[in-house]
N, C-alpha and C. Protein backbone atom coordinates (compact mmCIF):
# COMPACT_ATOMS: atom_id res chain seq x y z
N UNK A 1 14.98 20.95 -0.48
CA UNK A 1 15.15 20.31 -1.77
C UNK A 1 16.15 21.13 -2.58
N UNK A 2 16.72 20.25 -3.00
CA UNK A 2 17.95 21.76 -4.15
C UNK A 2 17.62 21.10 -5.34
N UNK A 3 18.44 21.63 -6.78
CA UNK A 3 18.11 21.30 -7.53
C UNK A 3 19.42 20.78 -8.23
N UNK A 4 18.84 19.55 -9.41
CA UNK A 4 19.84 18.46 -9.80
C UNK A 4 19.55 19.16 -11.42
N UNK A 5 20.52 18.56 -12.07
CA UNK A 5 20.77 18.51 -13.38
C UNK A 5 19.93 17.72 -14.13
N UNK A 6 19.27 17.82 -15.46
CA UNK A 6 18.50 17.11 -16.23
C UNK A 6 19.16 15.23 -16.34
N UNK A 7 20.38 15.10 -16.83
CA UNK A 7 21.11 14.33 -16.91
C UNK A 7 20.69 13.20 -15.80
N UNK A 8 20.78 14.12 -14.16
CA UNK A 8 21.01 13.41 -13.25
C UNK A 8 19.65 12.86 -12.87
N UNK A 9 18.77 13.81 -12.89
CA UNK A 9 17.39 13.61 -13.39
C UNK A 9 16.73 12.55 -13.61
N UNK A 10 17.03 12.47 -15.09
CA UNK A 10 16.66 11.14 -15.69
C UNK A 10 17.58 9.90 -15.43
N UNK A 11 18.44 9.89 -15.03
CA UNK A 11 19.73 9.02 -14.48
C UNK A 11 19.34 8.05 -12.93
N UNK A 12 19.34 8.85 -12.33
CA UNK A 12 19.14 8.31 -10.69
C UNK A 12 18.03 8.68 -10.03
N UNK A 13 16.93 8.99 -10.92
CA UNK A 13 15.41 9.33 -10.49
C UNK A 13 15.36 7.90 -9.74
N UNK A 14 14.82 8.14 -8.42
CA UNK A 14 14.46 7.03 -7.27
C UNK A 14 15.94 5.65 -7.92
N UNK A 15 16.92 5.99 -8.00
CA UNK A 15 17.75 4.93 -7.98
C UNK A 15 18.41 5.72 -6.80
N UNK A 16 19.07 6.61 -6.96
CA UNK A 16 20.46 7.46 -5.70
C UNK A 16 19.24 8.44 -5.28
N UNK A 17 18.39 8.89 -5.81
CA UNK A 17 17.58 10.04 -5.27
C UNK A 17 16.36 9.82 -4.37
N UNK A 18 15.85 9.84 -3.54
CA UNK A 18 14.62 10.17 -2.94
C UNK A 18 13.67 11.60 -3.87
N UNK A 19 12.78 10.88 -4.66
CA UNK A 19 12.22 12.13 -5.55
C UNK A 19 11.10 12.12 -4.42
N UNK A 20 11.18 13.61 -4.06
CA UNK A 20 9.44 13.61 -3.45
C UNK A 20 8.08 13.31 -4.72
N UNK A 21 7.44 12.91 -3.95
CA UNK A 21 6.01 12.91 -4.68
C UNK A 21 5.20 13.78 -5.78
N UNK A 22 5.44 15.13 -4.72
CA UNK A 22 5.11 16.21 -6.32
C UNK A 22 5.81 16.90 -7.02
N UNK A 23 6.95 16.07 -7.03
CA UNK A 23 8.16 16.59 -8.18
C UNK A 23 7.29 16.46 -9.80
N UNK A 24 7.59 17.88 -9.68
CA UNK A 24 6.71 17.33 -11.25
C UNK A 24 7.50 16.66 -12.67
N UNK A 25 8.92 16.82 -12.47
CA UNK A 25 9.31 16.09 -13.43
C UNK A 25 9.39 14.92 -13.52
N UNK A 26 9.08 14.16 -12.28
CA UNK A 26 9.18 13.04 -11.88
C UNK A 26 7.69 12.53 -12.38
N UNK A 27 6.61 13.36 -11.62
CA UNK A 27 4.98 12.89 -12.66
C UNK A 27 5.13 13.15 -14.15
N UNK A 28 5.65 13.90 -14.83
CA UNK A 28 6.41 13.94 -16.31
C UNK A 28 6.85 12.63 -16.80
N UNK A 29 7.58 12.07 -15.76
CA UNK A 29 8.52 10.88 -16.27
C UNK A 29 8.00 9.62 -16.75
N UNK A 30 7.03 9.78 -15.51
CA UNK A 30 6.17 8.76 -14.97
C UNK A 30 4.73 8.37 -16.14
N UNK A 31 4.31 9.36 -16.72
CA UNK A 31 3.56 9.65 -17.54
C UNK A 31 4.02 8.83 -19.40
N UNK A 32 5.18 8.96 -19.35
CA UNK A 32 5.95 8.55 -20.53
C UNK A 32 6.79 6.87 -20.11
N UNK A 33 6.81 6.18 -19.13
CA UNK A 33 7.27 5.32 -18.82
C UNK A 33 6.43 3.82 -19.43
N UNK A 34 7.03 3.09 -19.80
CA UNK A 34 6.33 1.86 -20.00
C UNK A 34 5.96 1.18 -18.79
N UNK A 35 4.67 0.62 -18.59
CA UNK A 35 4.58 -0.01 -17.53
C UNK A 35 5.01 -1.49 -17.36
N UNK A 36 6.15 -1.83 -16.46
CA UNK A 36 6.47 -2.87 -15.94
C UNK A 36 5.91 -4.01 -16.84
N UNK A 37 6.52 -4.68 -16.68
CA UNK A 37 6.17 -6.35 -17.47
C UNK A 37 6.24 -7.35 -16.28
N UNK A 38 5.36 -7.52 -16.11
CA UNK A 38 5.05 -8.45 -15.06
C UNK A 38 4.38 -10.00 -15.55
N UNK A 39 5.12 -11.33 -14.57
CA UNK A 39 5.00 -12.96 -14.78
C UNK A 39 4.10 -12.49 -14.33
N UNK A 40 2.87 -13.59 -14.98
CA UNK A 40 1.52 -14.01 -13.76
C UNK A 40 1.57 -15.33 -13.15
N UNK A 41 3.01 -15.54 -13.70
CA UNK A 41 3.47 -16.58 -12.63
C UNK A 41 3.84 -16.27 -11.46
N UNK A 42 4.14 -15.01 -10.78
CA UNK A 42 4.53 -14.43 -9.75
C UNK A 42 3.67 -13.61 -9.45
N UNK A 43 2.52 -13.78 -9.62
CA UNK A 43 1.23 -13.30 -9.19
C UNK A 43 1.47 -13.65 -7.66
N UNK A 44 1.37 -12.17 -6.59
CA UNK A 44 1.37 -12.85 -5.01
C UNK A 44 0.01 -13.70 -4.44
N UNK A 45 -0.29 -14.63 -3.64
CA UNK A 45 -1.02 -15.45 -3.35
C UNK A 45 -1.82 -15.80 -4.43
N UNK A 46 -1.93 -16.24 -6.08
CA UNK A 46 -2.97 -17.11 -6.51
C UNK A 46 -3.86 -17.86 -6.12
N UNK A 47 -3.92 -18.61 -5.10
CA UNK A 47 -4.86 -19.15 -4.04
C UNK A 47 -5.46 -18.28 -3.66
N UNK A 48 -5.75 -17.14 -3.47
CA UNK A 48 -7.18 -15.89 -3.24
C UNK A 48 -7.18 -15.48 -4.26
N UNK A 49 -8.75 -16.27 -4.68
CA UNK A 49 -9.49 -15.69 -5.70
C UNK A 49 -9.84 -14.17 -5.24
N UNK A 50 -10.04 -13.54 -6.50
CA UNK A 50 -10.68 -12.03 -5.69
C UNK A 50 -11.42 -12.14 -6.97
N UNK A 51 -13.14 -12.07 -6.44
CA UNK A 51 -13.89 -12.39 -8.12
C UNK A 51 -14.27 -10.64 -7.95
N UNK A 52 -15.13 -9.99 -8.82
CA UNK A 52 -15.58 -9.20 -9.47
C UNK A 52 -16.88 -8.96 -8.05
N UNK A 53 -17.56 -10.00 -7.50
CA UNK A 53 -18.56 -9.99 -6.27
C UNK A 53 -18.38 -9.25 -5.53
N UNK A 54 -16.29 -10.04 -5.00
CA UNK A 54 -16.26 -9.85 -3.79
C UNK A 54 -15.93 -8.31 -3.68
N UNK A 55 -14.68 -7.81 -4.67
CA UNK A 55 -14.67 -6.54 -4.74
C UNK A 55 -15.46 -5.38 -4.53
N UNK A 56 -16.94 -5.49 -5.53
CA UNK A 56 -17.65 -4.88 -5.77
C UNK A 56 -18.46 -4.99 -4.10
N UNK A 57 -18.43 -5.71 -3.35
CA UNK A 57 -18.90 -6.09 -2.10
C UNK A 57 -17.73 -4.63 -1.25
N UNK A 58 -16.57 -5.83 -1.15
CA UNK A 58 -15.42 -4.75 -0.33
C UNK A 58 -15.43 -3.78 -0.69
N UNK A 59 -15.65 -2.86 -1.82
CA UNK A 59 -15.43 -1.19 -2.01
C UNK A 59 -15.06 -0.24 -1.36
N UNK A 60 -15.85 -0.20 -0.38
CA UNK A 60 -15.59 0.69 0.96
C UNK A 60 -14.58 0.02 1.91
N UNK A 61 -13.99 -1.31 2.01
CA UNK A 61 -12.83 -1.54 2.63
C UNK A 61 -12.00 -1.69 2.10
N UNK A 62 -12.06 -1.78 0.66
CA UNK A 62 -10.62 -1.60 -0.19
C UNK A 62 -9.95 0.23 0.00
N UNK A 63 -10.95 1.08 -0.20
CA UNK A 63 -10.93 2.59 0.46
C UNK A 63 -10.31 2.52 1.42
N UNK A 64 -11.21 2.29 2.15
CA UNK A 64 -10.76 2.46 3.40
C UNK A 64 -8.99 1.90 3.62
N UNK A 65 -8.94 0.78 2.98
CA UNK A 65 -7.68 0.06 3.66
C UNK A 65 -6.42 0.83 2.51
N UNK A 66 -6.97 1.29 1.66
CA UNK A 66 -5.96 2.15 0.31
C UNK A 66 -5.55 3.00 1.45
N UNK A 67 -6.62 3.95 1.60
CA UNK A 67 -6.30 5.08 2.51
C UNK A 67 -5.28 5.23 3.05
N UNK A 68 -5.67 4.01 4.97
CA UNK A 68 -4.62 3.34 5.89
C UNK A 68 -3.54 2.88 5.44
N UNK A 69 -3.04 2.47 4.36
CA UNK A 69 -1.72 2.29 3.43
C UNK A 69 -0.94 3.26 3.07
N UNK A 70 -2.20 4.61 2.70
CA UNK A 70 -0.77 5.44 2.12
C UNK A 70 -0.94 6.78 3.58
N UNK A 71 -1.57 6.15 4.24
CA UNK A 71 -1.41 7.31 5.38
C UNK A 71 0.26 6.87 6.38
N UNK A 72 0.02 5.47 6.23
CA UNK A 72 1.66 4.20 7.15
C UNK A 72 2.45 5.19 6.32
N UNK A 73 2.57 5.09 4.75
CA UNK A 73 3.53 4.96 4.22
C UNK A 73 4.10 6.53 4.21
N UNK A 74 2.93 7.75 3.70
CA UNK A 74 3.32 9.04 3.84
C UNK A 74 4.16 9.49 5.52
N UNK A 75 3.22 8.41 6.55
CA UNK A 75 3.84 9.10 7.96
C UNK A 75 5.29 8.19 8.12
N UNK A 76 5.98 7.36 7.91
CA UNK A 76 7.00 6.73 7.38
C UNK A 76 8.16 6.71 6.72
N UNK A 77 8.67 7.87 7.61
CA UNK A 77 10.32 8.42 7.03
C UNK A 77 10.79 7.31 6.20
N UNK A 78 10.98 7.08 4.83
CA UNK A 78 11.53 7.13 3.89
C UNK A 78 11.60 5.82 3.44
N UNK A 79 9.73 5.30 3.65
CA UNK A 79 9.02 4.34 3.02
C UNK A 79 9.07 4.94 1.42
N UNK A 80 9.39 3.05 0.99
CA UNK A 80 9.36 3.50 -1.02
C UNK A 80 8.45 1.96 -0.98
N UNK A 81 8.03 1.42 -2.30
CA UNK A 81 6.89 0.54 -2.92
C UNK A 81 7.77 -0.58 -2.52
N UNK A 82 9.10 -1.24 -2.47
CA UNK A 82 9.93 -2.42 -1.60
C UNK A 82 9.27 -2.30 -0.46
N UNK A 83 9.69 -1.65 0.42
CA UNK A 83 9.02 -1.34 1.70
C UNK A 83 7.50 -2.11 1.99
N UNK A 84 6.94 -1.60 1.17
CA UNK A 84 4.95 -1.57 1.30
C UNK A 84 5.29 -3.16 0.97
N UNK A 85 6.00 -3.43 -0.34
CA UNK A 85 5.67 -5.00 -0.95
C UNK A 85 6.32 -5.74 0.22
N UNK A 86 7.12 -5.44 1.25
CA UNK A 86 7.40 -6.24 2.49
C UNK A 86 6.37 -6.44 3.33
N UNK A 87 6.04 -5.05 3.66
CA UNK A 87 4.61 -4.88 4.88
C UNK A 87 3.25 -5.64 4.15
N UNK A 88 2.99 -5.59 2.65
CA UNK A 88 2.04 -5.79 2.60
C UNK A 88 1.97 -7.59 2.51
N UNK A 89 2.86 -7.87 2.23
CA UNK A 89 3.01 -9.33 2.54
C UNK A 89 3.10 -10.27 3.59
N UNK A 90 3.99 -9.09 4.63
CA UNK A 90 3.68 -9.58 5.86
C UNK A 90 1.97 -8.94 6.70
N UNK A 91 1.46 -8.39 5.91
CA UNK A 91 0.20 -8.13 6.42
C UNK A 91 -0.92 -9.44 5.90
N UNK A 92 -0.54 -9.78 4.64
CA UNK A 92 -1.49 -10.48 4.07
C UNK A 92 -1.46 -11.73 4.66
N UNK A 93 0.17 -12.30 5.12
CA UNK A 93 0.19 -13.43 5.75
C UNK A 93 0.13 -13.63 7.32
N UNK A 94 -0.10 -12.28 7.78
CA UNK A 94 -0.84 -12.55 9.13
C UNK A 94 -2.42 -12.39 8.76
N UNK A 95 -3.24 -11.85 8.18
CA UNK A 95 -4.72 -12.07 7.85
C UNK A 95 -4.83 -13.69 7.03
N UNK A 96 -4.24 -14.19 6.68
CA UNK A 96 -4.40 -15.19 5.91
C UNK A 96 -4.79 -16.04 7.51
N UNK A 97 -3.43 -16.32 8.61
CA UNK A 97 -3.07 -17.10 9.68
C UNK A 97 -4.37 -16.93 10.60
N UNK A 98 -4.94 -15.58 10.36
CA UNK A 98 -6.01 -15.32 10.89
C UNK A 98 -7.25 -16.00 10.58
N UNK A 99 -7.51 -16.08 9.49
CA UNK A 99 -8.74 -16.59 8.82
C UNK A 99 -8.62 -18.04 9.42
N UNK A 100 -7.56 -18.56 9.45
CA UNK A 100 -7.28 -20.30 9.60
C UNK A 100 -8.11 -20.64 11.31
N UNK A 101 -7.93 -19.56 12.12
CA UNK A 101 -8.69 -19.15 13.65
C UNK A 101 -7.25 -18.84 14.29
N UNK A 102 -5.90 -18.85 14.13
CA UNK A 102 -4.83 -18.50 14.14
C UNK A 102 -4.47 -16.86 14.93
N UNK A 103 -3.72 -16.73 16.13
CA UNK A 103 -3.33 -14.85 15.79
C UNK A 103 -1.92 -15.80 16.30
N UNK A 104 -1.31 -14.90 14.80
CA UNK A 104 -0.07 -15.08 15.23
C UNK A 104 0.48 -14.23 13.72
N UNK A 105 1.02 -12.79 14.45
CA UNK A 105 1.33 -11.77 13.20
C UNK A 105 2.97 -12.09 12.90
N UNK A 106 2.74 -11.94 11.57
CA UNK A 106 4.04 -12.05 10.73
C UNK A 106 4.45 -10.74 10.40
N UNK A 107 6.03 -10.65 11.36
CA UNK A 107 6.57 -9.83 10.98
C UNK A 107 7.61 -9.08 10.18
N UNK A 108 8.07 -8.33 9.37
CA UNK A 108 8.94 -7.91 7.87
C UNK A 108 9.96 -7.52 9.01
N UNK A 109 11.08 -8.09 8.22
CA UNK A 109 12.65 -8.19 8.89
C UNK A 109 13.30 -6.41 8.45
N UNK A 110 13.16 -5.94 7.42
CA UNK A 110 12.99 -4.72 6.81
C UNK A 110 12.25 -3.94 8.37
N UNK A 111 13.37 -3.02 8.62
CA UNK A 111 12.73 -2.20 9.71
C UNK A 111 11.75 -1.45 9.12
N UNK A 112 11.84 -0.48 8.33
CA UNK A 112 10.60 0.27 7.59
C UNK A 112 9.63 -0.43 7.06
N UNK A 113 9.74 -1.76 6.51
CA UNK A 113 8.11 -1.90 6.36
C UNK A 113 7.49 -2.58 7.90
N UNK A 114 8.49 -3.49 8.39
CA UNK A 114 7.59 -3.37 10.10
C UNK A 114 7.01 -2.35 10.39
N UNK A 115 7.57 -0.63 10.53
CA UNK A 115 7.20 0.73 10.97
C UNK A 115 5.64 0.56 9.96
N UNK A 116 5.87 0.34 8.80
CA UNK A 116 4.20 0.41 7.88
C UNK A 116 3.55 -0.49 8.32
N UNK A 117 4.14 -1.62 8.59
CA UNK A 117 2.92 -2.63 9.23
C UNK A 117 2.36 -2.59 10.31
N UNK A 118 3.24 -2.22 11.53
CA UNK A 118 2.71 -1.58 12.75
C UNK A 118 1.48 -0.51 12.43
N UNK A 119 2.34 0.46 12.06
CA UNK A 119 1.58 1.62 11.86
C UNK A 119 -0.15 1.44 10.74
N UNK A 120 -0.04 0.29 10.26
CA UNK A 120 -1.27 0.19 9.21
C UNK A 120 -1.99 -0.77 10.18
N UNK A 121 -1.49 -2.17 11.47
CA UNK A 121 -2.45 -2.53 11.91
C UNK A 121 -3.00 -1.59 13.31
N UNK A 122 -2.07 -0.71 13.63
CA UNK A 122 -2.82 0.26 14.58
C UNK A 122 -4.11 1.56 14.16
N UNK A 123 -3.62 1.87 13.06
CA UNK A 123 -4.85 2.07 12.27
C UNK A 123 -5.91 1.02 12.14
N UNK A 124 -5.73 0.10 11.74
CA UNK A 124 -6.90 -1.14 11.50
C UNK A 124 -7.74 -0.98 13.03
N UNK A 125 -6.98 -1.00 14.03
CA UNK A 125 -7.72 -1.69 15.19
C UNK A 125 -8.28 -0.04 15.63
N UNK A 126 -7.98 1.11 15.13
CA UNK A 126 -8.77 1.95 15.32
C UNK A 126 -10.04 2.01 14.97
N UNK A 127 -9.83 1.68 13.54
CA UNK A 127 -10.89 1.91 12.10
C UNK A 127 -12.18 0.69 13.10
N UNK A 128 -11.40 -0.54 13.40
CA UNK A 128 -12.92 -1.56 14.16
C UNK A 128 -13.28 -1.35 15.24
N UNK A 129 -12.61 -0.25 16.03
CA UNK A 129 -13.12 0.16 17.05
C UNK A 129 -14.33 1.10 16.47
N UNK A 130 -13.45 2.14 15.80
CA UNK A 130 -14.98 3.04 15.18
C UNK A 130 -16.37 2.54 14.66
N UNK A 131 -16.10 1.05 13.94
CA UNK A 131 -16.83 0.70 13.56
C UNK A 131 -18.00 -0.18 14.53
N UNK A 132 -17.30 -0.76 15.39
CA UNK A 132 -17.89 -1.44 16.44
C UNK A 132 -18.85 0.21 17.60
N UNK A 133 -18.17 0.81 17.93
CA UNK A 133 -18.64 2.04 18.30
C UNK A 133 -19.88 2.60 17.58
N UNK A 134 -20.15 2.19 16.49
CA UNK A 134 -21.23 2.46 15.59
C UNK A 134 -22.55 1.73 15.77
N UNK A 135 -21.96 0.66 16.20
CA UNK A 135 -23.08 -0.66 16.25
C UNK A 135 -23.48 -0.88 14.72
N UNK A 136 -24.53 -1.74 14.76
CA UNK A 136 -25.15 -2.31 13.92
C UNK A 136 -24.46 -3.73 13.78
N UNK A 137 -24.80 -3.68 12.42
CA UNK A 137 -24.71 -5.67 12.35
C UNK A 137 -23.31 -5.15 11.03
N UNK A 138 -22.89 -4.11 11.22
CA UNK A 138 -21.15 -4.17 10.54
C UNK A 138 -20.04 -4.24 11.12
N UNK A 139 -19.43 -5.42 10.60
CA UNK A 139 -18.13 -5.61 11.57
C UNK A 139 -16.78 -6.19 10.06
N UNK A 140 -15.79 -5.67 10.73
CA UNK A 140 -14.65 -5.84 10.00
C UNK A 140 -14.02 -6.96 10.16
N UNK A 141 -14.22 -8.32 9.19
CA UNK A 141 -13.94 -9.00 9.44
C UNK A 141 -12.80 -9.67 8.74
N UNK A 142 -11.69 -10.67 9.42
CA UNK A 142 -9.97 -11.15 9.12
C UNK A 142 -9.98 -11.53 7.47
N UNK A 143 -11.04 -12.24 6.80
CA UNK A 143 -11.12 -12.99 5.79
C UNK A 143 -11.16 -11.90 4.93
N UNK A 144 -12.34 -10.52 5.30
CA UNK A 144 -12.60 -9.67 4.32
C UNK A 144 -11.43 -8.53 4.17
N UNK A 145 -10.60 -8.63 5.00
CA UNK A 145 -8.81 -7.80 5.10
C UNK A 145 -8.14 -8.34 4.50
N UNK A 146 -7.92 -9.32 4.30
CA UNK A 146 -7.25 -10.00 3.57
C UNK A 146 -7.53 -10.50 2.32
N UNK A 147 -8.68 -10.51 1.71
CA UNK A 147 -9.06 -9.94 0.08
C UNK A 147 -8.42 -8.61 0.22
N UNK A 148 -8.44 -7.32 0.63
CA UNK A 148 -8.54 -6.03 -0.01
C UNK A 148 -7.05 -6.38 0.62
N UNK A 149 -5.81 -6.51 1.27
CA UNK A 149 -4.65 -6.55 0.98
C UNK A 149 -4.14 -7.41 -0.10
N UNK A 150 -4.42 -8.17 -0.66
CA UNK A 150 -4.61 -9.05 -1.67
C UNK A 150 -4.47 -8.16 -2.80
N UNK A 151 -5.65 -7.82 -3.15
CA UNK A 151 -5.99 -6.45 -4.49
C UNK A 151 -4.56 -5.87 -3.44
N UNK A 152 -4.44 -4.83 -2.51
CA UNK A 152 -3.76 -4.12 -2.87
C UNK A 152 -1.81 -4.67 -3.12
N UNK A 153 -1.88 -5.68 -2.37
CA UNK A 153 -0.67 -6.08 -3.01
C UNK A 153 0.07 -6.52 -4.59
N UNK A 154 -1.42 -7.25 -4.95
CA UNK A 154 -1.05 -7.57 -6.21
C UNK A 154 -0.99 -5.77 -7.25
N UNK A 155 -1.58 -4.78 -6.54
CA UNK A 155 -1.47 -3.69 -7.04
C UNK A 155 -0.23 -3.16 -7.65
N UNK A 156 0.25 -3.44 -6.16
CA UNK A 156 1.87 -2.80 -5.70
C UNK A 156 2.76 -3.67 -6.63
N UNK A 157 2.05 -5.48 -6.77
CA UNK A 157 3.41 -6.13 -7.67
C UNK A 157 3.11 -5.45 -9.38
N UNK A 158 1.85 -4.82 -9.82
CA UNK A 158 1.91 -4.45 -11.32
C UNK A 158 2.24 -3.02 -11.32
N UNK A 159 2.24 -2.23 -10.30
CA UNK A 159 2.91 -0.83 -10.61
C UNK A 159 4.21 -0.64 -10.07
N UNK A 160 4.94 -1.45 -9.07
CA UNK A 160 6.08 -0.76 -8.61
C UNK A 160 7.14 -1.33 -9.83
N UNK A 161 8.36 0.34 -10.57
CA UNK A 161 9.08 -0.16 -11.98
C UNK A 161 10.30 -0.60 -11.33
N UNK A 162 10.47 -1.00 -10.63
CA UNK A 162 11.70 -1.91 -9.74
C UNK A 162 13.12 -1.04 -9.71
N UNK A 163 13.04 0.55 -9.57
CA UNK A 163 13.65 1.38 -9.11
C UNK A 163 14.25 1.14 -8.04
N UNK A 164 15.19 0.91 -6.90
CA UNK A 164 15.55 1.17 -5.67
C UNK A 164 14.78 1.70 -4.79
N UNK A 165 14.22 3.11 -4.84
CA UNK A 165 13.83 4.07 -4.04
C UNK A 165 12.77 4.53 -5.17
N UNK A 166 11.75 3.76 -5.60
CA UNK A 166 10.32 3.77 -6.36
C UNK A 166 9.43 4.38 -5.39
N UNK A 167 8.46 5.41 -5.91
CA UNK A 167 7.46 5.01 -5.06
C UNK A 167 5.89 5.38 -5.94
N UNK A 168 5.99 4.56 -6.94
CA UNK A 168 5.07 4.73 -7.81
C UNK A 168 3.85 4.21 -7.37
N UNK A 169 4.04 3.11 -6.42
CA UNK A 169 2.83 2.31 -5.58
C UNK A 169 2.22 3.22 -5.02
N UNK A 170 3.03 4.23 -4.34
CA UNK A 170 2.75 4.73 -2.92
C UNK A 170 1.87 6.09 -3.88
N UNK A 171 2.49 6.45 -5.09
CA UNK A 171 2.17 7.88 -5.54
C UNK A 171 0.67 7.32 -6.22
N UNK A 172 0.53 6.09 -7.08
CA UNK A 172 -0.78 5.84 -7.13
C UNK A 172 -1.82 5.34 -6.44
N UNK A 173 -1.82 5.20 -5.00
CA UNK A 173 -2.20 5.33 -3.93
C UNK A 173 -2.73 7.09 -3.61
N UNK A 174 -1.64 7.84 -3.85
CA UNK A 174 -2.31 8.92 -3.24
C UNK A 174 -2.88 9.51 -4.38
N UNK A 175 -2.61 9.42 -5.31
CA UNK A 175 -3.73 9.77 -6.93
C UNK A 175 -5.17 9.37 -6.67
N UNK A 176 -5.39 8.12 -6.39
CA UNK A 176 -6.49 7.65 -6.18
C UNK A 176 -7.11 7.89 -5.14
N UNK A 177 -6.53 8.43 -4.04
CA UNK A 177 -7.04 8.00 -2.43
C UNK A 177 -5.99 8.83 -1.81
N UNK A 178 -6.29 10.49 -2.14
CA UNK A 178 -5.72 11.62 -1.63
C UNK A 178 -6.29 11.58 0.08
N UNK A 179 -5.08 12.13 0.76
CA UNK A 179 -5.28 12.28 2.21
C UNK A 179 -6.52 13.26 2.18
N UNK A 180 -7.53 13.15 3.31
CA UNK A 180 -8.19 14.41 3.83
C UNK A 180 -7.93 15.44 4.04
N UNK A 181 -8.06 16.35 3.75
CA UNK A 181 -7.59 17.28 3.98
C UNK A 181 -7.64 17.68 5.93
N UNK A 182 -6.79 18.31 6.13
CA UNK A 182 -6.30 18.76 7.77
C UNK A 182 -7.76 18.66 8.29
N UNK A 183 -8.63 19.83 8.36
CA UNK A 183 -9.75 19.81 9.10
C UNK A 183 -10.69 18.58 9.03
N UNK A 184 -10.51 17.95 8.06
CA UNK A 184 -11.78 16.69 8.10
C UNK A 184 -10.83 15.59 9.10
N UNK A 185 -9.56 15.58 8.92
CA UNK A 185 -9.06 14.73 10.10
C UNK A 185 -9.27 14.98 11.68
N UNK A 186 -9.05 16.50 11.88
CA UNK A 186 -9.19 16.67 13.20
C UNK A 186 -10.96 16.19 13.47
């Protein structure tokens, strides 16, 4: 990392720059920024309701699937919140195709968010292996993935500030839903 000028700083923060994550002038910036103005006419899928139930139901797979999002995106040479809003759209509209009794995955023309979408449904089919490995009467099911990509897309459309190279999605992702630390992964 070298270091830039104040000017340039505030100038081409995630426009010409790749700011890492714990740049702190960048969480400085970020802190003082107005948040986005967003249509709720461009609300992504309106047709999935997500009530207050279902959420409070999903909890632990909205976690869980936050997690698997910013784990794609951190392992993902030089994934930004465009990126995710590709993958996560093409994720939502292969779980949608799914629910219909459908497999037929939709894939983002954007090489990097394909790399996140790959990389987030090979995680998925880990996460239901573990879970199936567990037994019981819990199973991860297409309809209930596609609520919690839902929440998290419409996430990504009210926080990302339409920077170039943003990754405010991705950084409040890991605010909320910090990686494990090394040993709890191994």
């Amino acid at each position: 990392m070298k270091d830039i000028c104040a000017v340039c700083c505030g100038t081409e923060r995630e426009q010409t720059i790749d700011c890492p994550l714990d740049c702190e002038y960048l969480r400085e910036a970020r802190s003082h920024e107005k948040p986005p103005e967003v249509d709720p006419k461009t609300l992504p899928h309106p047709e999935i309701e997500l009530t207050a139930k279902f959420m409070e139901e999903q909890q632990p797979l909205a976690i869980v699937t936050g997690r698997l999002l910013l784990v794609s995106a951190l392992e993902t040479p030089g994934a930004n919140d465009f990126d995710m809003r590709d993958a996560l759209d093409a994720l939502v509209r292969t779980y949608k195709i799914a629910d219909s009794g459908l497999v037929y995955e939709t894939r983002p023309v954007n090489g990097i968010a394909a790399a996140l979408s790959d990389r987030f449904q090979n995680e998925v089919h880990q996460f239901r292996e573990h879970v199936a490995e567990r037994g019981g009467s819990h199973t991860v099911r297409d309809k209930d993935l596609l609520g919690v990509l839902v929440f998290w897309q419409r996430t990504e459309w009210q926080t990302n500030n339409g920077r170039r190279k943003s990754r405010a999605f991705i950084e409040s992702l890991y605010g909320l839903l910090p990686p494990p630390p090394e040993e709890a992964q191994a």
